[in-house]
C-alpha atoms as a PDB file:
ATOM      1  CA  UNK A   1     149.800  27.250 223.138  1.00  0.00           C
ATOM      2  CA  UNK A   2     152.904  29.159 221.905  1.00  0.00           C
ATOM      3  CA  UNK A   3     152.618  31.852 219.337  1.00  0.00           C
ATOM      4  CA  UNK A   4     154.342  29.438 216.496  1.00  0.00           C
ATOM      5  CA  UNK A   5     152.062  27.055 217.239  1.00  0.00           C
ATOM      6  CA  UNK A   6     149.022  29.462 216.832  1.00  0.00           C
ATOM      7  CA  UNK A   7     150.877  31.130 213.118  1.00  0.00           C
ATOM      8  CA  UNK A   8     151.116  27.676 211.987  1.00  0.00           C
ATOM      9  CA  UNK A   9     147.167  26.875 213.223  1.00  0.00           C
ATOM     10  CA  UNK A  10     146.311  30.218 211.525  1.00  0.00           C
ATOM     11  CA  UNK A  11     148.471  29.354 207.962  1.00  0.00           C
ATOM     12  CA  UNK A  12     146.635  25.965 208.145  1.00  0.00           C
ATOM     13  CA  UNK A  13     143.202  27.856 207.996  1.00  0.00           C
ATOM     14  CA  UNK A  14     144.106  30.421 205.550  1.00  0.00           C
ATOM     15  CA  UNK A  15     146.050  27.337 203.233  1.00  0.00           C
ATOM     16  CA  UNK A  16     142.549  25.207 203.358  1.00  0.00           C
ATOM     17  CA  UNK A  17     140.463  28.496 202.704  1.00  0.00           C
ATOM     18  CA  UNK A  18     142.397  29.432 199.274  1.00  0.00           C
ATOM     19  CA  UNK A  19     142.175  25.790 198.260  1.00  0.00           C
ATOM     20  CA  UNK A  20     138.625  26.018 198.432  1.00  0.00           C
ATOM     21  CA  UNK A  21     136.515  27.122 196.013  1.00  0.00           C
ATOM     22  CA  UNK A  22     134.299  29.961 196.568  1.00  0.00           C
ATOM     23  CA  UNK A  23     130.656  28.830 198.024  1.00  0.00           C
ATOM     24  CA  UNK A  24     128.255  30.739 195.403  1.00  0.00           C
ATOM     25  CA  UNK A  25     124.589  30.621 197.297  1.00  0.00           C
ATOM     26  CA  UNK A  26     120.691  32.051 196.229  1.00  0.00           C
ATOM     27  CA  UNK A  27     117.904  32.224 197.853  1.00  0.00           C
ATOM     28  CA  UNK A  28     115.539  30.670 195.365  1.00  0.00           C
ATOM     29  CA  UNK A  29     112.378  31.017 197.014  1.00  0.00           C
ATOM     30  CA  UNK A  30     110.537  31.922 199.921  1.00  0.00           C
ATOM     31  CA  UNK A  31     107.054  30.070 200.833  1.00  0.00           C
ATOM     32  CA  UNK A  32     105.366  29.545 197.305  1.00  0.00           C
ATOM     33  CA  UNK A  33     105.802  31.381 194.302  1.00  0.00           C
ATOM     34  CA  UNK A  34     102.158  33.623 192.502  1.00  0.00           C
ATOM     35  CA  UNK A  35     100.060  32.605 189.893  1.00  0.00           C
ATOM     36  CA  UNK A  36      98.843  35.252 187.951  1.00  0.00           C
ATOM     37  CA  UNK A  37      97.564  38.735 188.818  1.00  0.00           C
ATOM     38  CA  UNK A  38      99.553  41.559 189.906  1.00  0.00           C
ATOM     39  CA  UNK A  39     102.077  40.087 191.461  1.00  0.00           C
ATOM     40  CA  UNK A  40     103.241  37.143 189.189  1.00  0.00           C
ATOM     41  CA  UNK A  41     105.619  35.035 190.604  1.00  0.00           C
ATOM     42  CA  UNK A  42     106.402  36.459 193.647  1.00  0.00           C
ATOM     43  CA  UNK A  43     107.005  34.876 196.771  1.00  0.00           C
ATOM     44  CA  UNK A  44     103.409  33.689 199.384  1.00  0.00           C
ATOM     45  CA  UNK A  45     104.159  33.695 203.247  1.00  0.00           C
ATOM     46  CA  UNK A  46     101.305  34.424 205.808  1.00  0.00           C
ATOM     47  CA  UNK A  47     101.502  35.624 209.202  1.00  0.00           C
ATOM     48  CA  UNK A  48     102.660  33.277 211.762  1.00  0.00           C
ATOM     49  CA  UNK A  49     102.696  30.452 209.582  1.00  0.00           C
ATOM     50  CA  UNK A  50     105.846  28.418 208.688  1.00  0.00           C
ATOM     51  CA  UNK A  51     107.215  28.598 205.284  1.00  0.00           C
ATOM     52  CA  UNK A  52     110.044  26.735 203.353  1.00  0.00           C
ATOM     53  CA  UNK A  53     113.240  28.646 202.715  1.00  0.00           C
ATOM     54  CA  UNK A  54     114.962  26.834 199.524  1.00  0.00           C
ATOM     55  CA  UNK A  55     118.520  28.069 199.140  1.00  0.00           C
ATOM     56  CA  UNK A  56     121.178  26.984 196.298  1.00  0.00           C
ATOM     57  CA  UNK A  57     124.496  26.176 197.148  1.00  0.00           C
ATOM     58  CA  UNK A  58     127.823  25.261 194.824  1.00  0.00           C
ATOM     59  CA  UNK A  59     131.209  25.652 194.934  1.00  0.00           C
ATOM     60  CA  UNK A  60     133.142  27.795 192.375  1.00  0.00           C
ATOM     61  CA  UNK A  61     136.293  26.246 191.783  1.00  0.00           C
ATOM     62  CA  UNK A  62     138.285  22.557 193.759  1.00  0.00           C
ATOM     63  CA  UNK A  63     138.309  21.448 197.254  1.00  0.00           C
ATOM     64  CA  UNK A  64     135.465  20.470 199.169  1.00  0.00           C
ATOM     65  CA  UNK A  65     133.127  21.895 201.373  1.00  0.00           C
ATOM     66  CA  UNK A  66     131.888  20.611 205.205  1.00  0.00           C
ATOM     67  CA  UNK A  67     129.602  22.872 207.483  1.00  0.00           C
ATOM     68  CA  UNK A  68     126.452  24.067 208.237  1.00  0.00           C
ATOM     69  CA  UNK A  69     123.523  26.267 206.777  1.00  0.00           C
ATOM     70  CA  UNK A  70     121.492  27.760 208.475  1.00  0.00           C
ATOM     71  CA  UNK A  71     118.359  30.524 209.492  1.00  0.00           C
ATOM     72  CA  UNK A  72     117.953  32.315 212.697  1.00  0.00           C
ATOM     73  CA  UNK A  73     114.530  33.770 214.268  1.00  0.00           C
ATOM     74  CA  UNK A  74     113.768  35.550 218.009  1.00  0.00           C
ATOM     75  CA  UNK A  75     111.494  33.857 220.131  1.00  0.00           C
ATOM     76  CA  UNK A  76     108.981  35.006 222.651  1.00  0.00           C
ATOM     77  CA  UNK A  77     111.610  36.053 224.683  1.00  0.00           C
ATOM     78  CA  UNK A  78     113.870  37.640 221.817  1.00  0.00           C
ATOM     79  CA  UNK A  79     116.572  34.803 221.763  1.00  0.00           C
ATOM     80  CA  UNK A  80     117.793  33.870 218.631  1.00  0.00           C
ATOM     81  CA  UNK A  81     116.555  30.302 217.496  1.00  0.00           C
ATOM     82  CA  UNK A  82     118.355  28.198 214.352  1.00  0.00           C
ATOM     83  CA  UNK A  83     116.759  25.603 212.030  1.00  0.00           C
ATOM     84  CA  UNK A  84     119.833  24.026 210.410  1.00  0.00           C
ATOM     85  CA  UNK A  85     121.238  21.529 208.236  1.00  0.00           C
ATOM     86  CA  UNK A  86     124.406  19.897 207.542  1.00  0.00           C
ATOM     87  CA  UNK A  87     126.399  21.163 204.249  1.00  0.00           C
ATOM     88  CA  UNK A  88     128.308  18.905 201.941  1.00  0.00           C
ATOM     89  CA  UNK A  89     129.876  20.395 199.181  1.00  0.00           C
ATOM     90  CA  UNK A  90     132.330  19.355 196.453  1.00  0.00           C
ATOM     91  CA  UNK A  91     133.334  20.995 192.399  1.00  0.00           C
ATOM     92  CA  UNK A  92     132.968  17.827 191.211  1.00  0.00           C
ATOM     93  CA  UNK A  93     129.361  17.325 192.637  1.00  0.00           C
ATOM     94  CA  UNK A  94     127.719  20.696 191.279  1.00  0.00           C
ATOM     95  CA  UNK A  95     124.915  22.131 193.304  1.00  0.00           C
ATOM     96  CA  UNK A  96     122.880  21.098 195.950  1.00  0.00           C
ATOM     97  CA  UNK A  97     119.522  22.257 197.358  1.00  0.00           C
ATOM     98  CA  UNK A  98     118.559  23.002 200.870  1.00  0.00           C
ATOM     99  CA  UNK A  99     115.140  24.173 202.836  1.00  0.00           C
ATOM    100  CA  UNK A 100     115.187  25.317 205.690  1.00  0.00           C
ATOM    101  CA  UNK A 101     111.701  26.497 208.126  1.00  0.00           C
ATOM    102  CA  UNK A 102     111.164  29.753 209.556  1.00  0.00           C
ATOM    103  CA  UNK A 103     108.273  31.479 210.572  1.00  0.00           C
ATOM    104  CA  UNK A 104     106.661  34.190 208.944  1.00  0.00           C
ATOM    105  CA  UNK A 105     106.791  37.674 210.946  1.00  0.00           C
ATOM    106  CA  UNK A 106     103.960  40.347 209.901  1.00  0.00           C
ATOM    107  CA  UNK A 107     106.189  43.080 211.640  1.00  0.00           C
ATOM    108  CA  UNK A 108     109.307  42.103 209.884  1.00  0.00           C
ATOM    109  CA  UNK A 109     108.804  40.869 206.542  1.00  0.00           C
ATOM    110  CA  UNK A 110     111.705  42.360 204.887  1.00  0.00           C
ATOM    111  CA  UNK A 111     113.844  40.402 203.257  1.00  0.00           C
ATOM    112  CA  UNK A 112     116.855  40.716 205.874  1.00  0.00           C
ATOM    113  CA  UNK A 113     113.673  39.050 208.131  1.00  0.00           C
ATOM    114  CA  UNK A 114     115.248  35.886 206.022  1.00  0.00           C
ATOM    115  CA  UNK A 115     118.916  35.885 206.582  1.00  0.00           C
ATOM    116  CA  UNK A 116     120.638  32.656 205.852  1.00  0.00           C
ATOM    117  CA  UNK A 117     124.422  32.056 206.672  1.00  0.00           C
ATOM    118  CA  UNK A 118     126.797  29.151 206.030  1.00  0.00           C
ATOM    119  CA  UNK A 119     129.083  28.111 209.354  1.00  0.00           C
ATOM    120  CA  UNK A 120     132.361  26.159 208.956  1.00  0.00           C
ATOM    121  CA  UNK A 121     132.947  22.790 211.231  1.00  0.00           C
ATOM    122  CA  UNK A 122     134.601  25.294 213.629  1.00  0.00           C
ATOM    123  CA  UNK A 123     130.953  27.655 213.343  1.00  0.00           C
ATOM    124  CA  UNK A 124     132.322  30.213 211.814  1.00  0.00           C
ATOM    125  CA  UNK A 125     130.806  31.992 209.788  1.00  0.00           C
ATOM    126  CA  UNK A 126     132.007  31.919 206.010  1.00  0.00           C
ATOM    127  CA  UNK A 127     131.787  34.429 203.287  1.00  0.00           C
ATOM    128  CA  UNK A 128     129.268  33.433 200.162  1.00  0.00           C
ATOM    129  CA  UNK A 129     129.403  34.866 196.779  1.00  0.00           C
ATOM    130  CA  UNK A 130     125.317  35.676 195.679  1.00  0.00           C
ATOM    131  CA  UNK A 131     124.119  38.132 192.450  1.00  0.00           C
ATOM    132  CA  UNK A 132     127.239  39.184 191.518  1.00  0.00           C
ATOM    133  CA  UNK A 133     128.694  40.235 195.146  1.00  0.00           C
ATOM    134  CA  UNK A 134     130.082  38.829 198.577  1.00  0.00           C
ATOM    135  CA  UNK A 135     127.996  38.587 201.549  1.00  0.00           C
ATOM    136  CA  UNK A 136     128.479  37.271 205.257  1.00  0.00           C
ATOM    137  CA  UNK A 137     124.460  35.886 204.754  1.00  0.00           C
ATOM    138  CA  UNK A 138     122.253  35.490 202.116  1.00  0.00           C
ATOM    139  CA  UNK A 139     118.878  37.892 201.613  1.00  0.00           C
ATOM    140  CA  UNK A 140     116.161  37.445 198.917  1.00  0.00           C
ATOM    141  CA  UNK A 141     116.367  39.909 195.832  1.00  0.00           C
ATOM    142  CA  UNK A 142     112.663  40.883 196.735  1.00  0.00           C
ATOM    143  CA  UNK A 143     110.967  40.275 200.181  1.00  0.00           C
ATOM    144  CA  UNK A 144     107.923  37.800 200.000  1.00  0.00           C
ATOM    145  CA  UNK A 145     104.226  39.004 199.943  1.00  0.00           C
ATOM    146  CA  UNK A 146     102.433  38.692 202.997  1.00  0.00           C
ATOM    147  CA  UNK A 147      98.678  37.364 202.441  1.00  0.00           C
ATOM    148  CA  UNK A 148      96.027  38.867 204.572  1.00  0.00           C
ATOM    149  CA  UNK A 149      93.857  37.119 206.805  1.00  0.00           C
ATOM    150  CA  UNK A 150      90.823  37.616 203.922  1.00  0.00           C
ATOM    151  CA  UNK A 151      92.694  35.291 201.441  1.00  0.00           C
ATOM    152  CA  UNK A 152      92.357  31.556 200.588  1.00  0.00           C
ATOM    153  CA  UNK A 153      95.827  30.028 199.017  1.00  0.00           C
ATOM    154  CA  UNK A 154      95.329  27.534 196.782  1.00  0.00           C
ATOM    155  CA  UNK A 155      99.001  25.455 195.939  1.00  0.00           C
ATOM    156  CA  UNK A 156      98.640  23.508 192.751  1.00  0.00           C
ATOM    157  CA  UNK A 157     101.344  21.013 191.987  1.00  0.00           C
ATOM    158  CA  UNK A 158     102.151  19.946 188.197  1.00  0.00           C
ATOM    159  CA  UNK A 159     104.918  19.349 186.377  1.00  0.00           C
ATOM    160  CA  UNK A 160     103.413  21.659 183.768  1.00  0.00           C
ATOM    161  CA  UNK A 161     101.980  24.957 184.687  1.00  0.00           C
ATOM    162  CA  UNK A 162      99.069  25.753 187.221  1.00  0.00           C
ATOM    163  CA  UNK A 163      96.288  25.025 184.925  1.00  0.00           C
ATOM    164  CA  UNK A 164      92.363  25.709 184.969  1.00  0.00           C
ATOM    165  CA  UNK A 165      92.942  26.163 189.036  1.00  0.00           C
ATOM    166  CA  UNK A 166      94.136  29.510 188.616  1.00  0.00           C
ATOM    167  CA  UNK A 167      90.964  31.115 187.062  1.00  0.00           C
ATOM    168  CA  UNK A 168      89.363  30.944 190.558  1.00  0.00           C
ATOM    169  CA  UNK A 169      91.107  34.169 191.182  1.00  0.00           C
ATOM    170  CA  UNK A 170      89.973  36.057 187.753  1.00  0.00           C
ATOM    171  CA  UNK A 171      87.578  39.501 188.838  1.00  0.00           C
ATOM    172  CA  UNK A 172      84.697  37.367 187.416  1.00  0.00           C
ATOM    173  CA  UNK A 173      84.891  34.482 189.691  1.00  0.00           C
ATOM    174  CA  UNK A 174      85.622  36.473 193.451  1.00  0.00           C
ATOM    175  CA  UNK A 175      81.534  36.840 194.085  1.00  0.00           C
ATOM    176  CA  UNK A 176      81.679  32.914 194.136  1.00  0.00           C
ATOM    177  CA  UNK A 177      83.583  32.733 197.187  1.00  0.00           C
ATOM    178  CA  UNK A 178      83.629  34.234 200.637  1.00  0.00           C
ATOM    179  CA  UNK A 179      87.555  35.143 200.734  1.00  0.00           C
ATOM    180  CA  UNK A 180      90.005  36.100 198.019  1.00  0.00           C
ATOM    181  CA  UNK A 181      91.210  33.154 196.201  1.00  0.00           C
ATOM    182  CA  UNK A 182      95.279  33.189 195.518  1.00  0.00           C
ATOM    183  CA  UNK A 183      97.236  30.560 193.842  1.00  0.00           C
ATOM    184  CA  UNK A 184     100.525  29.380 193.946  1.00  0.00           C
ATOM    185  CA  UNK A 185     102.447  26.151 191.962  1.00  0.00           C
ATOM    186  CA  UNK A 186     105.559  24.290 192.619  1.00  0.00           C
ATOM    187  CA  UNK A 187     106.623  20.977 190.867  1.00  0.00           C
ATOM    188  CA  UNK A 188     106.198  18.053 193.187  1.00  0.00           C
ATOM    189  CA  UNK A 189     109.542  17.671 193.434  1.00  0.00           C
ATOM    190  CA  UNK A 190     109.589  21.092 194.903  1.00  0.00           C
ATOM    191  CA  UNK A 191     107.500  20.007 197.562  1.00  0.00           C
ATOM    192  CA  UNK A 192     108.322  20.421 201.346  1.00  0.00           C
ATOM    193  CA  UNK A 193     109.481  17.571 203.194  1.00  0.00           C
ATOM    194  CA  UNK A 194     108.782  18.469 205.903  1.00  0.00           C
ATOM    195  CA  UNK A 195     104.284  18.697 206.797  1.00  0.00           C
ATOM    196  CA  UNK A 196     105.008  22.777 208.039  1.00  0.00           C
ATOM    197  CA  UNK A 197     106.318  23.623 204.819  1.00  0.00           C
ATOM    198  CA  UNK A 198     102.777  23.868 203.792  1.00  0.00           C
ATOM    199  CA  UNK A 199     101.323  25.476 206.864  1.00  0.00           C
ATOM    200  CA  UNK A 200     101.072  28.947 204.877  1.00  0.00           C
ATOM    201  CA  UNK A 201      98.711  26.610 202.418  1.00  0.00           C
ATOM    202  CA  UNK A 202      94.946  26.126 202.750  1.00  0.00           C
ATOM    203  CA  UNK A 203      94.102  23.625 199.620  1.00  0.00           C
ATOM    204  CA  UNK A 204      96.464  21.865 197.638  1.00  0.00           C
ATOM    205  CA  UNK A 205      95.763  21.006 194.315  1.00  0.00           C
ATOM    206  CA  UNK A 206      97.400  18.332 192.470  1.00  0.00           C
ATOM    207  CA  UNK A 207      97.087  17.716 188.845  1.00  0.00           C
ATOM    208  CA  UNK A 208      97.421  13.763 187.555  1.00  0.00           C
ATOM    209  CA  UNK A 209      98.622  13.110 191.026  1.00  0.00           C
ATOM    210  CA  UNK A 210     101.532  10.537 190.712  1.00  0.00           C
ATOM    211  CA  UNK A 211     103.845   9.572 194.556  1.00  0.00           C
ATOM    212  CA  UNK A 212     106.614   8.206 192.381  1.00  0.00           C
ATOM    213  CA  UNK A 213     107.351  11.935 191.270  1.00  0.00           C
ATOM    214  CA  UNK A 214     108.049  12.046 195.398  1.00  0.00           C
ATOM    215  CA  UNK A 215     111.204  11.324 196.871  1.00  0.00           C
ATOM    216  CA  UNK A 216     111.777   9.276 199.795  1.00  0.00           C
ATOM    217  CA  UNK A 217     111.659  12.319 202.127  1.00  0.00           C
ATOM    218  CA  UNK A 218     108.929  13.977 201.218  1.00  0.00           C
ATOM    219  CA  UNK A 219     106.585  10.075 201.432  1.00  0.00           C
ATOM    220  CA  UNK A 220     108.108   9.821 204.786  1.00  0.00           C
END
């Protein structure tokens, strides 16, 4: 390859990249968001267990969009491992959701624990605008709670809020049961897809249960 033909190769990247929008991103939740107590709405993981990462993505502006998202983790042996998902973006199509599965790390349960980054079709990795800033890799505003061995998660899906099933973890109601009873709720459209998204879960709960509310990926 000459050197005119890589400056034309490298003026063909940067005339795509300033056609493009920018790619605005958010983590929106991590695992399963509180009911009640202390702690109201924040983010359920447990130890060891996988958990759903849901992350936003849009594009800010014309062009379109083709890569990859995706969330590393170390194994056993400290290599990196990557659950991904192909990333189709346009202006004209507004927003789209994606979860991705990671596991849960007692030791490192910060948020940068949950890194997410978008890769181009040539994996590279491309700059995201999120709360206001740019970023190489999206991090949650607030890192998730980690529930102890002692507690009982209850996940109660409803279109409405999580109803009576949330009293079983008022002060008056904890000498009933053997381990601490915390509850979470997501709509059932904000269900995982995929059966380890609700590994971190013990009991689900679902109020006026109703599969058409389902789509066809989380039936199958």
């Amino acid at each position: 390859m000459t050197r005119r033909d890589l400056l034309v190769i490298v003026a063909l990247v940067l005339i795509a990249s300033a056609a493009r929008g920018a790619i605005v991103g958010d983590i929106v939740r991590i695992g399963f968001p509180s009911v009640g107590g202390l702690a109201e709405g924040r983010d359920l993981v447990r130890g060891g267990a996988w958990v759903p990462v849901v992350v936003d993505l849009s594009l800010d502006g014309g062009g379109s969009f083709d890569g990859w998202i995706r969330i590393s983790q170390p194994d056993k042996d400290g290599d990196l491992c990557f659950d991904t998902q192909k990333v189709q973006l346009t202006s004209e199509g507004g927003g789209r959701r994606y979860t991705l599965y990671a596991l849960a790390n007692p030791s490192n349960n910060r948020g940068s624990a949950y890194s997410v980054e978008v890769r181009d079709r040539e994996d590279r990795r491309v700059d995201l605008a999120s709360r206001g800033r740019r970023t190489g890799a999206l991090t949650p505003s607030e890192a998730p709670e980690m529930l102890t061995a002692s507690e009982f998660l209850i996940l109660s899906v409803s279109t409405r809020t999580a109803g009576k099933v949330s009293r079983l973890q008022d002060p008056d109601s904890r000498d009933q049961f053997s381990r601490s009873v915390r509850v979470a709720h997501v709509a059932p459209s904000d269900l995982p897809a995929r059966w380890l998204g609700l590994d971190v879960v013990d009991a689900v709960v679902w109020d006026e249960a109703d599969p058409s509310e389902l789509s066809g990926g989380q039936l199958g």
